[in-house]
C-alpha atoms as a PDB file:
ATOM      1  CA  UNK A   1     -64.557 -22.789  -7.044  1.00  0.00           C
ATOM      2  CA  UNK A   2     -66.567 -22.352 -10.247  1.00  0.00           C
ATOM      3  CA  UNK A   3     -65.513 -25.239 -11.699  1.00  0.00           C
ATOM      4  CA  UNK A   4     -67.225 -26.872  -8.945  1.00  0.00           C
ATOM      5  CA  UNK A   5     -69.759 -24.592  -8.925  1.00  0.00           C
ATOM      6  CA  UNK A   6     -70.856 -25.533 -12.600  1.00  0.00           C
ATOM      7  CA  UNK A   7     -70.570 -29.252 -11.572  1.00  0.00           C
ATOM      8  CA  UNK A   8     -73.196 -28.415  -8.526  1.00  0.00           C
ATOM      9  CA  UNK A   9     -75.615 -26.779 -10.778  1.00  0.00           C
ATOM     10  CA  UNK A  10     -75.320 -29.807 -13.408  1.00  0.00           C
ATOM     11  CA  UNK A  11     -75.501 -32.188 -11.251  1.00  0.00           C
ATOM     12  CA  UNK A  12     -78.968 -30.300  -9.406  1.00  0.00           C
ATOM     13  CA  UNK A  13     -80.302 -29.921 -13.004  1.00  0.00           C
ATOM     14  CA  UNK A  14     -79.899 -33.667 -13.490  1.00  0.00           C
ATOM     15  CA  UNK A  15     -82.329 -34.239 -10.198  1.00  0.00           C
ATOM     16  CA  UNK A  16     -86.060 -35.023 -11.832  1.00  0.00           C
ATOM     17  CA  UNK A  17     -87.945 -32.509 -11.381  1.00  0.00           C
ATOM     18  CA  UNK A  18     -91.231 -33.191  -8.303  1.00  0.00           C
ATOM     19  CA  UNK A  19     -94.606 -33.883 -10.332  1.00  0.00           C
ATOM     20  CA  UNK A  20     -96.168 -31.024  -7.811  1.00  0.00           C
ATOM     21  CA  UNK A  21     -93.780 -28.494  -8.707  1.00  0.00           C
ATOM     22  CA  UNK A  22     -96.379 -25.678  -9.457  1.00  0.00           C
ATOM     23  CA  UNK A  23     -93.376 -23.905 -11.959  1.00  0.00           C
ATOM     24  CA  UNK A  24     -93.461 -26.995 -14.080  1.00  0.00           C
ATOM     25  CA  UNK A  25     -96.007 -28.570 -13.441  1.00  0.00           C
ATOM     26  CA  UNK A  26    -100.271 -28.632 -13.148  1.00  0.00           C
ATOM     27  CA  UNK A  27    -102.790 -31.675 -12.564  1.00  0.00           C
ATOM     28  CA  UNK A  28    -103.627 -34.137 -15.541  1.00  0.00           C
ATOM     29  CA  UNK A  29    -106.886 -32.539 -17.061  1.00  0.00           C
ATOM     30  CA  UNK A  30    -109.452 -35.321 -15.777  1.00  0.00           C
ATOM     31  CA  UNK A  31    -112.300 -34.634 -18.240  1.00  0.00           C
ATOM     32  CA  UNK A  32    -114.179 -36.473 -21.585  1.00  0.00           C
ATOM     33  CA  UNK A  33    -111.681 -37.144 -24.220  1.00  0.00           C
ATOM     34  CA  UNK A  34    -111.240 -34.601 -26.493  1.00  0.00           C
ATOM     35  CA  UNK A  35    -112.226 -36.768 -29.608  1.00  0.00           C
ATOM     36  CA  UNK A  36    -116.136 -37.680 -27.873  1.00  0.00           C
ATOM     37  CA  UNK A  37    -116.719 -33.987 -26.897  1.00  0.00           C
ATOM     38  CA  UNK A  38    -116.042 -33.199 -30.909  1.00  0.00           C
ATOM     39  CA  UNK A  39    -118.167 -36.118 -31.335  1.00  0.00           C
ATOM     40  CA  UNK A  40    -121.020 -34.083 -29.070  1.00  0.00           C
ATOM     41  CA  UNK A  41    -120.235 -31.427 -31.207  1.00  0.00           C
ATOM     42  CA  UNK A  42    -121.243 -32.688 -34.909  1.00  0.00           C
ATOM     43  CA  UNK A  43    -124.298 -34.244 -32.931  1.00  0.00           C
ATOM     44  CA  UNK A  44    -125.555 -30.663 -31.702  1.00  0.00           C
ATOM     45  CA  UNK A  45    -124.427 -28.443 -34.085  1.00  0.00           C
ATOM     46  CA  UNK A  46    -125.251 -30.621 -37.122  1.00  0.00           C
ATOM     47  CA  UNK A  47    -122.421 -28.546 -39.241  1.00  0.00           C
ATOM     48  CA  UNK A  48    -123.394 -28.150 -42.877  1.00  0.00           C
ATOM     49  CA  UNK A  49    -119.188 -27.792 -43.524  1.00  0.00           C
ATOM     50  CA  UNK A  50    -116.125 -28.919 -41.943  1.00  0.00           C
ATOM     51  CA  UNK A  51    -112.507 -28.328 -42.205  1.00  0.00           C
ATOM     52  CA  UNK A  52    -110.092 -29.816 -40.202  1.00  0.00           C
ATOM     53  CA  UNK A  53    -106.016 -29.484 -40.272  1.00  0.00           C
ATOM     54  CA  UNK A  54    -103.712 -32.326 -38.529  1.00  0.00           C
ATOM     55  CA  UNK A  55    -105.803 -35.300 -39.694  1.00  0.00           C
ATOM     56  CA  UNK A  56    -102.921 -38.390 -39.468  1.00  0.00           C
ATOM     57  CA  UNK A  57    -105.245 -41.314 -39.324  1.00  0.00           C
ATOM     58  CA  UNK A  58    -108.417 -39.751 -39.182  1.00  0.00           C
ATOM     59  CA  UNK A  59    -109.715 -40.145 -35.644  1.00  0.00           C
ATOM     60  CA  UNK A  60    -111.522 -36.919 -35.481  1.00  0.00           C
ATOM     61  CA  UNK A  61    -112.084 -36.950 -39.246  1.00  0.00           C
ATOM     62  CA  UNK A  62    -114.071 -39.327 -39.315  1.00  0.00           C
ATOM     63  CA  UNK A  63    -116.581 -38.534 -36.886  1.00  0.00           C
ATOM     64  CA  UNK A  64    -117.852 -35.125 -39.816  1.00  0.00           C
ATOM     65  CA  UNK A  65    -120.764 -36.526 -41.532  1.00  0.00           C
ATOM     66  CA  UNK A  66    -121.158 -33.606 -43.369  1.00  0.00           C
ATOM     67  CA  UNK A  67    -118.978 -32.278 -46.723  1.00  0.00           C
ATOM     68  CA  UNK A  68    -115.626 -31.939 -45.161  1.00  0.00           C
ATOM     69  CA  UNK A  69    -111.860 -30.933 -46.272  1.00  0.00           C
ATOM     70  CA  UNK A  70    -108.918 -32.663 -44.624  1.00  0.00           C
ATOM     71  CA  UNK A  71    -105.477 -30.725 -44.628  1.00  0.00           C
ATOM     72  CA  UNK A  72    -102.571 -32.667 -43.928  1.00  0.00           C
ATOM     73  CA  UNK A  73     -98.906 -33.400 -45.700  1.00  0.00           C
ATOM     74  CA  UNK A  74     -99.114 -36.365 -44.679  1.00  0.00           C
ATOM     75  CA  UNK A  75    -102.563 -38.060 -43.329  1.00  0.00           C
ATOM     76  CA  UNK A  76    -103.260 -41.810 -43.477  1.00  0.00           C
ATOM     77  CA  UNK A  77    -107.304 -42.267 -44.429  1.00  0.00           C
ATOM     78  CA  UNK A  78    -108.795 -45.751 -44.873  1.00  0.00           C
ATOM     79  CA  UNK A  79    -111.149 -46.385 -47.949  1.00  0.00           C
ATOM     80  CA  UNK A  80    -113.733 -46.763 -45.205  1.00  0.00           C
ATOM     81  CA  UNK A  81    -113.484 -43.164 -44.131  1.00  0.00           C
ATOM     82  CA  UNK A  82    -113.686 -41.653 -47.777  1.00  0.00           C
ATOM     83  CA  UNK A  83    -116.886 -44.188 -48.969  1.00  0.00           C
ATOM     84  CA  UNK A  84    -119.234 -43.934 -46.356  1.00  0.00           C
ATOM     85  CA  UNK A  85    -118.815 -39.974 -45.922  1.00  0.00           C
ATOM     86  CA  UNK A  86    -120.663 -37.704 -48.724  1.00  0.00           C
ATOM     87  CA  UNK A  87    -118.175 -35.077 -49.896  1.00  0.00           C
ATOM     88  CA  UNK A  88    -114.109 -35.485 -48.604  1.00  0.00           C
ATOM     89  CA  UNK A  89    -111.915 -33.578 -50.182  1.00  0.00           C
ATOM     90  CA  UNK A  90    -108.086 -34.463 -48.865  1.00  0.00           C
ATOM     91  CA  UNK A  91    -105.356 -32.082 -49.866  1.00  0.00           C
ATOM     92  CA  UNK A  92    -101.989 -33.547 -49.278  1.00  0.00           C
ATOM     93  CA  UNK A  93    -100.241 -30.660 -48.440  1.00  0.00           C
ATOM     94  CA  UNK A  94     -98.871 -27.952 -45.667  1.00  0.00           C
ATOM     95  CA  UNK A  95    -101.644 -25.515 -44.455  1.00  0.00           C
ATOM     96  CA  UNK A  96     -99.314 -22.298 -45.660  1.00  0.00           C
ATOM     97  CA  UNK A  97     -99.914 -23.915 -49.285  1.00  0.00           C
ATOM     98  CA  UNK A  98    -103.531 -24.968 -49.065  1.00  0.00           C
ATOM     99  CA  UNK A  99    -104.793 -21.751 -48.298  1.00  0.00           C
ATOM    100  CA  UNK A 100    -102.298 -20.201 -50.406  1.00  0.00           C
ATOM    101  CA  UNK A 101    -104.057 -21.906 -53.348  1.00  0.00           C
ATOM    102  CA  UNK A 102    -107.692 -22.466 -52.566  1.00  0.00           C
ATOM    103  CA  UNK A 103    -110.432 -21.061 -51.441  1.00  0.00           C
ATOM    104  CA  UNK A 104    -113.182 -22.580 -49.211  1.00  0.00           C
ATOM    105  CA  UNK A 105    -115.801 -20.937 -49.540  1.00  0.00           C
ATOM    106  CA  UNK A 106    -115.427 -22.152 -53.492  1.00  0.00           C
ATOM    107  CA  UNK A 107    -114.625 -25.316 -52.634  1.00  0.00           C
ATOM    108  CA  UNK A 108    -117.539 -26.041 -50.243  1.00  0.00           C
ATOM    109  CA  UNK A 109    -120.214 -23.340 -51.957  1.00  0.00           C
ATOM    110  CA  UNK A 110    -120.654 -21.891 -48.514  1.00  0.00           C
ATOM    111  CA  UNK A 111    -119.214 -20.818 -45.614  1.00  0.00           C
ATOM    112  CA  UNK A 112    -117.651 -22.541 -43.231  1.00  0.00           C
ATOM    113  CA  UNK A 113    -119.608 -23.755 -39.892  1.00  0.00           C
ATOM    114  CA  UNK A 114    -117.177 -26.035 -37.942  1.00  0.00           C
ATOM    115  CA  UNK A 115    -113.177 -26.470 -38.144  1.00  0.00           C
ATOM    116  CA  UNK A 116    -110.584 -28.422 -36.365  1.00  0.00           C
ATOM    117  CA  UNK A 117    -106.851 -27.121 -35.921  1.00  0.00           C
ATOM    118  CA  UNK A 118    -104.645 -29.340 -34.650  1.00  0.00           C
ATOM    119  CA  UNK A 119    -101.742 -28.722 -37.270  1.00  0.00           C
ATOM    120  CA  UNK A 120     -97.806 -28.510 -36.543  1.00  0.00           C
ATOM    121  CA  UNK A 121     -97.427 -27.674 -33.208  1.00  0.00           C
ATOM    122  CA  UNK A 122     -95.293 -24.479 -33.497  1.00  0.00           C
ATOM    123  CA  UNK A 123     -97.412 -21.079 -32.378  1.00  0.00           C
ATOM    124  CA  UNK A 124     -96.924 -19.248 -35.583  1.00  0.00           C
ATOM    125  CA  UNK A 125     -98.126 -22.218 -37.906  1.00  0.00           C
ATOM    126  CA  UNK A 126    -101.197 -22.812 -35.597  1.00  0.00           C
ATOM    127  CA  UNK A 127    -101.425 -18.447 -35.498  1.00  0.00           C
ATOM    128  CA  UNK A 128    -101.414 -18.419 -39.501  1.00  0.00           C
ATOM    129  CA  UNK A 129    -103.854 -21.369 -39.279  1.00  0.00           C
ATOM    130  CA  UNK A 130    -106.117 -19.821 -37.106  1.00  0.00           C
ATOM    131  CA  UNK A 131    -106.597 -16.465 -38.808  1.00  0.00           C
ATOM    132  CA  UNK A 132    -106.996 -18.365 -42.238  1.00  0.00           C
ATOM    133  CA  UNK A 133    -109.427 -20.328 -41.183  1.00  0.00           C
ATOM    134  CA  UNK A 134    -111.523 -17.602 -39.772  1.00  0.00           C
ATOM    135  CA  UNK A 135    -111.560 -15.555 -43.159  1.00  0.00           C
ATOM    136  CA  UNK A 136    -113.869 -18.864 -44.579  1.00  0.00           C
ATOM    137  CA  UNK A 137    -116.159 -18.809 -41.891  1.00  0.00           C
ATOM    138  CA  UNK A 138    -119.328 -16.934 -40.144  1.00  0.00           C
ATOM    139  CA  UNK A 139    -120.552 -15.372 -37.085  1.00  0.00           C
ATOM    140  CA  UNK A 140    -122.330 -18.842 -36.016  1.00  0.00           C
ATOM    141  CA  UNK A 141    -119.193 -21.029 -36.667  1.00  0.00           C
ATOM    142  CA  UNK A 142    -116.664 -22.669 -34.148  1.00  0.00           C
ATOM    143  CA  UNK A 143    -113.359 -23.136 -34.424  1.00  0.00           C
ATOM    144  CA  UNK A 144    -112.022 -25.980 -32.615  1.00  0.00           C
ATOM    145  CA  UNK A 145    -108.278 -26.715 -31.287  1.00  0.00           C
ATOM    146  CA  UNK A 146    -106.626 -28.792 -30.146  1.00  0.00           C
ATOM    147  CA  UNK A 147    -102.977 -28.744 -27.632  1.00  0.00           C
ATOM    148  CA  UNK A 148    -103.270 -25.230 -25.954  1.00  0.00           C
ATOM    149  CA  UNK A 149    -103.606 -26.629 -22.209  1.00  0.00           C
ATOM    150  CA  UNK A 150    -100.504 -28.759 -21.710  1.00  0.00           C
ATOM    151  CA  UNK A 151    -100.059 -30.004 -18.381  1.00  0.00           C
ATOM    152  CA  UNK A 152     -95.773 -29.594 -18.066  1.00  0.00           C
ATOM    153  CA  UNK A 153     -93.598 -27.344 -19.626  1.00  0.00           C
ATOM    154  CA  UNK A 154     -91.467 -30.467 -20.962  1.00  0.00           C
ATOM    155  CA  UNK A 155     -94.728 -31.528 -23.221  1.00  0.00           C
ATOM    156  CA  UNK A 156     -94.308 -27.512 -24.212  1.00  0.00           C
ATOM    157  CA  UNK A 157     -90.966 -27.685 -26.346  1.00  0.00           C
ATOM    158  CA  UNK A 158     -90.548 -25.970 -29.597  1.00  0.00           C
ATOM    159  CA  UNK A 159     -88.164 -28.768 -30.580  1.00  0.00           C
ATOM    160  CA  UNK A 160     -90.291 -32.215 -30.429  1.00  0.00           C
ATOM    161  CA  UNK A 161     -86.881 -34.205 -30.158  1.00  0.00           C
ATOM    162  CA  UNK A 162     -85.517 -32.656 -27.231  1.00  0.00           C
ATOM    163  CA  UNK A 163     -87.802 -34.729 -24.276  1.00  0.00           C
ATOM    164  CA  UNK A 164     -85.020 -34.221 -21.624  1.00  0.00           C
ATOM    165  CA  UNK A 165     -84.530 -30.586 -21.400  1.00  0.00           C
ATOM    166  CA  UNK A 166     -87.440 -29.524 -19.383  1.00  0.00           C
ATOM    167  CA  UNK A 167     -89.528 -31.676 -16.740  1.00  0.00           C
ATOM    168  CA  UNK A 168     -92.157 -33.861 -17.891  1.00  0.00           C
ATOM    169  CA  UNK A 169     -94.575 -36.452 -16.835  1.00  0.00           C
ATOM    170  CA  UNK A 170     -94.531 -38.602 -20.410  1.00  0.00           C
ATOM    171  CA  UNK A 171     -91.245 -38.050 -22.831  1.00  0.00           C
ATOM    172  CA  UNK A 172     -93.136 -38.818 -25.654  1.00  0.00           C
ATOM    173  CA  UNK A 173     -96.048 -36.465 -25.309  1.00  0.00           C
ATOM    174  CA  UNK A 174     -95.172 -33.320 -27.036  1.00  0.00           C
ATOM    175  CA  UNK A 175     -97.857 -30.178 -27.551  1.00  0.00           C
ATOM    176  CA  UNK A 176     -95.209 -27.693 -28.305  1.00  0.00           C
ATOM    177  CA  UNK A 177     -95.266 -24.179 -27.763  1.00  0.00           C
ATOM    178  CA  UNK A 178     -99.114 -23.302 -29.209  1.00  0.00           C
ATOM    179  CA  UNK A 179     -99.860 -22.429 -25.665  1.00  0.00           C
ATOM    180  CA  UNK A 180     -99.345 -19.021 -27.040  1.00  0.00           C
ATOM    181  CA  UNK A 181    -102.357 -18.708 -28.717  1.00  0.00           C
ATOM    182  CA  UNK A 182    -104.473 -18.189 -26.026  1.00  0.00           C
ATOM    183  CA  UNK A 183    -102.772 -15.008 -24.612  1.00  0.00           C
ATOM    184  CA  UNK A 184    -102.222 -13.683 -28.106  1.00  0.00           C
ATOM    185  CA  UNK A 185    -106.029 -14.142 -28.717  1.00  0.00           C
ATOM    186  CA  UNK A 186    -107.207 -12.833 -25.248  1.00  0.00           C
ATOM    187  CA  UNK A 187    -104.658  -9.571 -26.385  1.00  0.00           C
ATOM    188  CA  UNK A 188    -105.454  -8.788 -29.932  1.00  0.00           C
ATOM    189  CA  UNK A 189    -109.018 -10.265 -30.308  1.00  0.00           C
ATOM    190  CA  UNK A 190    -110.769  -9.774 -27.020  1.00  0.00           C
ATOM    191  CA  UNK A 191    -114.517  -9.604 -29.369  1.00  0.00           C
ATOM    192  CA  UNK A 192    -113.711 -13.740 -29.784  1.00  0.00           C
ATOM    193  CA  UNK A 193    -115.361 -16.020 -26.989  1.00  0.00           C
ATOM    194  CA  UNK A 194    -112.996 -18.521 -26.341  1.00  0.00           C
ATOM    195  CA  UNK A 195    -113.781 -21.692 -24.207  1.00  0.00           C
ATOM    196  CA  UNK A 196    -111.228 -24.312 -22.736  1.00  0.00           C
ATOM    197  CA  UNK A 197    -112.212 -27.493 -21.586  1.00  0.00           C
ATOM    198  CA  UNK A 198    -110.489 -30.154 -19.579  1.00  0.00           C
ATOM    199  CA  UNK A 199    -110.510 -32.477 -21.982  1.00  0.00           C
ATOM    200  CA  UNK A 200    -107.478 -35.176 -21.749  1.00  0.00           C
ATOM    201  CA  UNK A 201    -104.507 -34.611 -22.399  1.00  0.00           C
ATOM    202  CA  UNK A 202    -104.271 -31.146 -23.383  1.00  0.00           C
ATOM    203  CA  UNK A 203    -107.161 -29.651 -23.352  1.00  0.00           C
ATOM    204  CA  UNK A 204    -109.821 -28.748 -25.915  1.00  0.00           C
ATOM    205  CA  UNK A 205    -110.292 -24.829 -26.509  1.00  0.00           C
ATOM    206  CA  UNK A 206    -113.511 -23.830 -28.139  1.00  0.00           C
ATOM    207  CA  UNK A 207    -113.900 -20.671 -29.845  1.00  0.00           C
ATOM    208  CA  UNK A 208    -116.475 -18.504 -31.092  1.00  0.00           C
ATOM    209  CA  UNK A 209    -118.125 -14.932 -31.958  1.00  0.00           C
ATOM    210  CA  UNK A 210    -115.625 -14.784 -35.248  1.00  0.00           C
ATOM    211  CA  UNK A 211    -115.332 -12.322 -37.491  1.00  0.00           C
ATOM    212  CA  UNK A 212    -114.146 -13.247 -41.282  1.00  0.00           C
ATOM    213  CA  UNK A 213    -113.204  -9.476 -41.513  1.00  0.00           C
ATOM    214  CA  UNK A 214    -111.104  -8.934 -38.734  1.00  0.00           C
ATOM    215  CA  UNK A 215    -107.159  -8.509 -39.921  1.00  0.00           C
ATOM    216  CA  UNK A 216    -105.764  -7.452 -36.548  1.00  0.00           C
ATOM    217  CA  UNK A 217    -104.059 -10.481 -36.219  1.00  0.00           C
ATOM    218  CA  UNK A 218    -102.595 -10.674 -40.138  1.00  0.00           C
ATOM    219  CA  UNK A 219    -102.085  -6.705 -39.323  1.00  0.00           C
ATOM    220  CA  UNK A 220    -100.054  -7.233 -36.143  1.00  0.00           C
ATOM    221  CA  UNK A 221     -97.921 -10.631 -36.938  1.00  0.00           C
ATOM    222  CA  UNK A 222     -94.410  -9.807 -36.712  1.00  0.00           C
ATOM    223  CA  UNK A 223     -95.357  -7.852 -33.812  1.00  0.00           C
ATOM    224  CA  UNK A 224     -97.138 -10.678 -32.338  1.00  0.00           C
ATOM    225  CA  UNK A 225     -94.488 -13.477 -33.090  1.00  0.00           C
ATOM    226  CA  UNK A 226     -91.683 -10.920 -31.636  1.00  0.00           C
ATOM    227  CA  UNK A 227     -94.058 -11.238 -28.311  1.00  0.00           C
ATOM    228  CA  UNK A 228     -94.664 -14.830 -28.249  1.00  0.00           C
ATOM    229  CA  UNK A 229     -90.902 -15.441 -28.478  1.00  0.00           C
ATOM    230  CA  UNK A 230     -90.765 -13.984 -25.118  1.00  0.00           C
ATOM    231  CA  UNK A 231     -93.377 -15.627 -23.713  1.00  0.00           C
ATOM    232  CA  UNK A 232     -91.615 -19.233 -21.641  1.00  0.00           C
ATOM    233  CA  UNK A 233     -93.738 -21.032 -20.146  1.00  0.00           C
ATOM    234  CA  UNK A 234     -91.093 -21.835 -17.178  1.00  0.00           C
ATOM    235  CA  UNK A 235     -91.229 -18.366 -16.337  1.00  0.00           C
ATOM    236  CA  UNK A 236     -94.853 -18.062 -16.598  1.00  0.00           C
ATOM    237  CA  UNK A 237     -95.642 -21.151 -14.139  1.00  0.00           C
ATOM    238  CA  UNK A 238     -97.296 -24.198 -15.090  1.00  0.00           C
ATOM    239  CA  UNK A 239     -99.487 -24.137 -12.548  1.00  0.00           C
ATOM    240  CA  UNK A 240     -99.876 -20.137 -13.035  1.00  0.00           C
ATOM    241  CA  UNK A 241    -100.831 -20.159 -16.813  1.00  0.00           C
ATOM    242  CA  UNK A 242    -103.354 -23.382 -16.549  1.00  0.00           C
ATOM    243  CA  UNK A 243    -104.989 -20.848 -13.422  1.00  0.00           C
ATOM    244  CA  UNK A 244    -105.441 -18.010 -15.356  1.00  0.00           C
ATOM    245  CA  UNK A 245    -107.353 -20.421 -18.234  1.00  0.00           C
ATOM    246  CA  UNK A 246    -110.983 -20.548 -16.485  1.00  0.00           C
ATOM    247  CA  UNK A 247    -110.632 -23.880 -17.590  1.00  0.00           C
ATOM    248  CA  UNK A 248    -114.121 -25.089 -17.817  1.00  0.00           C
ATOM    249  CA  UNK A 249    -115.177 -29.283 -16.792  1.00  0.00           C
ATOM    250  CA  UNK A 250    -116.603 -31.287 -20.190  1.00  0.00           C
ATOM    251  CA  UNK A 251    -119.368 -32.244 -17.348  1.00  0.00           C
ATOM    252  CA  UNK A 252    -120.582 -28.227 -18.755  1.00  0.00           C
ATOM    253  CA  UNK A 253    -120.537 -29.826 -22.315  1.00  0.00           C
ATOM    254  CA  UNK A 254    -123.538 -32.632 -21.773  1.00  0.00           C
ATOM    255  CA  UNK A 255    -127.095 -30.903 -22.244  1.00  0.00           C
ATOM    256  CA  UNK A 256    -127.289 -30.119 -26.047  1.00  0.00           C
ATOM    257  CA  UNK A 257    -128.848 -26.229 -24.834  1.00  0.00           C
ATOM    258  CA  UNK A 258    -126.245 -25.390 -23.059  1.00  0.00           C
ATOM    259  CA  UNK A 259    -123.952 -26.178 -25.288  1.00  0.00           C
ATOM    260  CA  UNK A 260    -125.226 -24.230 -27.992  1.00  0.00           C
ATOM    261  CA  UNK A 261    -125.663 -21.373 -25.100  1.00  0.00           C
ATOM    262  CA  UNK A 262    -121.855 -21.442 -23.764  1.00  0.00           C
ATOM    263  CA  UNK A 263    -121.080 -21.341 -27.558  1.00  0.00           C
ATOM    264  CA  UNK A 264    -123.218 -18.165 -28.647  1.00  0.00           C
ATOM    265  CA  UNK A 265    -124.117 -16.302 -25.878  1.00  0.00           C
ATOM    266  CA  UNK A 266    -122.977 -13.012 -25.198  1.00  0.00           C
ATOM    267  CA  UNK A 267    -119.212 -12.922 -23.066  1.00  0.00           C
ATOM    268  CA  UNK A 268    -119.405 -13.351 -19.809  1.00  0.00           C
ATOM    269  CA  UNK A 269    -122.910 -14.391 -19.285  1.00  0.00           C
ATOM    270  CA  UNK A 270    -122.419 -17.929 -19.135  1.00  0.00           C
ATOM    271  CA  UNK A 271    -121.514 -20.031 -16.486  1.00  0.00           C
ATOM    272  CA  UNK A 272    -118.618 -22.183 -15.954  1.00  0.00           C
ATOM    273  CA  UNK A 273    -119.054 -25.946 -15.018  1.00  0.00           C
END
C-alpha cells in the first residue's frame, strides 16, 4: 500500500503542471521591455554617474552616456562600447570584491545618480549588492533591478541547473530566488519608494528615496537571510506574491514629468498606471 502510494504521488508529480495554476503560476508581464524603459530612463534623468552590476554583453551598458562603471566576472564589451562612451571603467571581478576594494564615490568624484543590479541571481548576493550600492549614492538617485517579478516558481530556483523540479513556462529562463528582495525591503526599509513595472520578462523594479546612511539592512543580515530561507515561493502563490506587487503598466513610464514625479514624490501620492 505505500509502495504504491509513493508510485501514485510520483507518477502525479510527473503530470505538467496547468499554465493557470494560480500556486505556480501568474500572466506573462505584457509591458515595454525592460532594456527601452532604462533607455527612457538615461533620456529623463540625464545621470551624471552610472554603475551597473551583471553587464555580459553590454545591452543595458551601453545605452549610459555618461561616466559609468561596469561590474562583472565575466562581461563581454565590444571596442565599440568602450570608444564612443566618455569614461568606462570595467572591473572584471565579483561584486563582494569590487566593493570590497574600491570606492565610488573616488572613483567617479561624486556620488552616484543611477545604478543597475542585475548580478548573480541568488537573494543574498543581490541583498549585499543592493545595500552597497546605496552607501555611494544620494537622496535623488535610483537604483534599478532587474529579475524580482518572475512569472513561475520554476524560473524562481536557487539552483539554475535544476529546470525540472518546479513548473515552468520556458526551462531555460531562470531569475532565481531574488524575489526576496522585495518583501525584505518593504520589512526593513519601509522609508524606500519602490516601483515595479511590468516590464517583460521579469519585471523591472524601480527604487528610490535612499539613504547612504541607513545600516538596517547590513545591521539585520543574518537575521534577514535566516527569513528569506523560509520564504518559498510555492507556498506563497505565484499568482498571490505577483498580487500583492502593485505592479505598475510601463504605459505610467511615457511622459518625462511623470516619470520624474512617480520617482520622487512623496509615498503614496502617486498614481498607478
Amino acid at each position: 500500500m505505500g509502495a504504491s502510494g509513493d508510485v501514485a504521488r510520483s507518477a502525479a508529480a510527473s503530470v505538467p503542471q496547468p499554465l493557470n495554476d494560480p500556486r505556480n503560476f501568474a500572466p506573462e508581464w505584457a509591458g515595454e521591455p525592460y532594456a527601452s524603459v532604462i533607455e527612457r530612463l538615461h533620456a529623463v534623468l540625464q545621470p551624471r554617474t552610472y554603475l551597473e552590476i551583471g553587464v555580459l554583453l553590454g545591452g543595458t551598458f551601453r545605452l549610459a552616456q555618461c561616466p559609468r562603471i561596469a561590474i562583472d566576472p565575466g562581461f563581454m564589451l565590444s571596442a565599440e562600447d568602450i570608444n564612443t562612451k566618455p569614461v568606462s571603467l570595467l572591473f572584471r571581478l565579483p561584486s563582494d570584491e569590487f566593493f570590497a576594494q574600491y570606492n565610488v564615490r573616488n572613483l567617479f568624484g561624486r556620488e552616484l545618480d543611477m545604478a543597475f543590479l542585475d548580478g548573480l541571481h541568488l537573494f543574498e548576493f543581490l541583498l549585499r549588492d543592493f545595500y552597497n550600492t546605496e552607501i555611494h549614492c544620494h537622496s535623488k538617485s535610483v537604483i534599478l533591478v532587474h529579475d524580482l517579478l518572475p512569472t513561475d516558481v520554476g524560473m524562481s530556483r536557487r539552483d539554475q541547473r535544476r529546470p525540472k523540479d518546479l513548473p515552468t513556462r520556458n526551462p531555460k529562463r531562470w531569475a532565481g530566488d531574488v524575489w526576496k528582495l522585495l518583501p525584505v525591503l518593504r520589512k526593513y526599509r519601509p522609508d524606500l519608494r519602490i516601483i515595479c513595472l511590468d516590464a517583460p520578462p521579469t519585471g523591472l523594479v524601480l527604487i528610490t528615496g535612499l539613504d547612504p546612511t541607513n545600516r538596517v539592512l547590513q545591521e539585520n543580515y543574518d537575521a534577514i537571510l535566516a527569513e528569506a530561507a523560509g520564504l518559498v515561493l510555492e507556498e506563497v502563490g505565484m499568482a498571490n506574491f505577483v498580487a500583492h506587487q502593485r505592479v505598475w503598466s510601463t504605459d505610467s513610464f511615457q511622459d518625462p514629468a511623470l516619470i520624474k514625479s512617480h520617482l520622487f514624490e512623496r509615498p503614496g501620492t502617486a498614481q498607478s498606471g
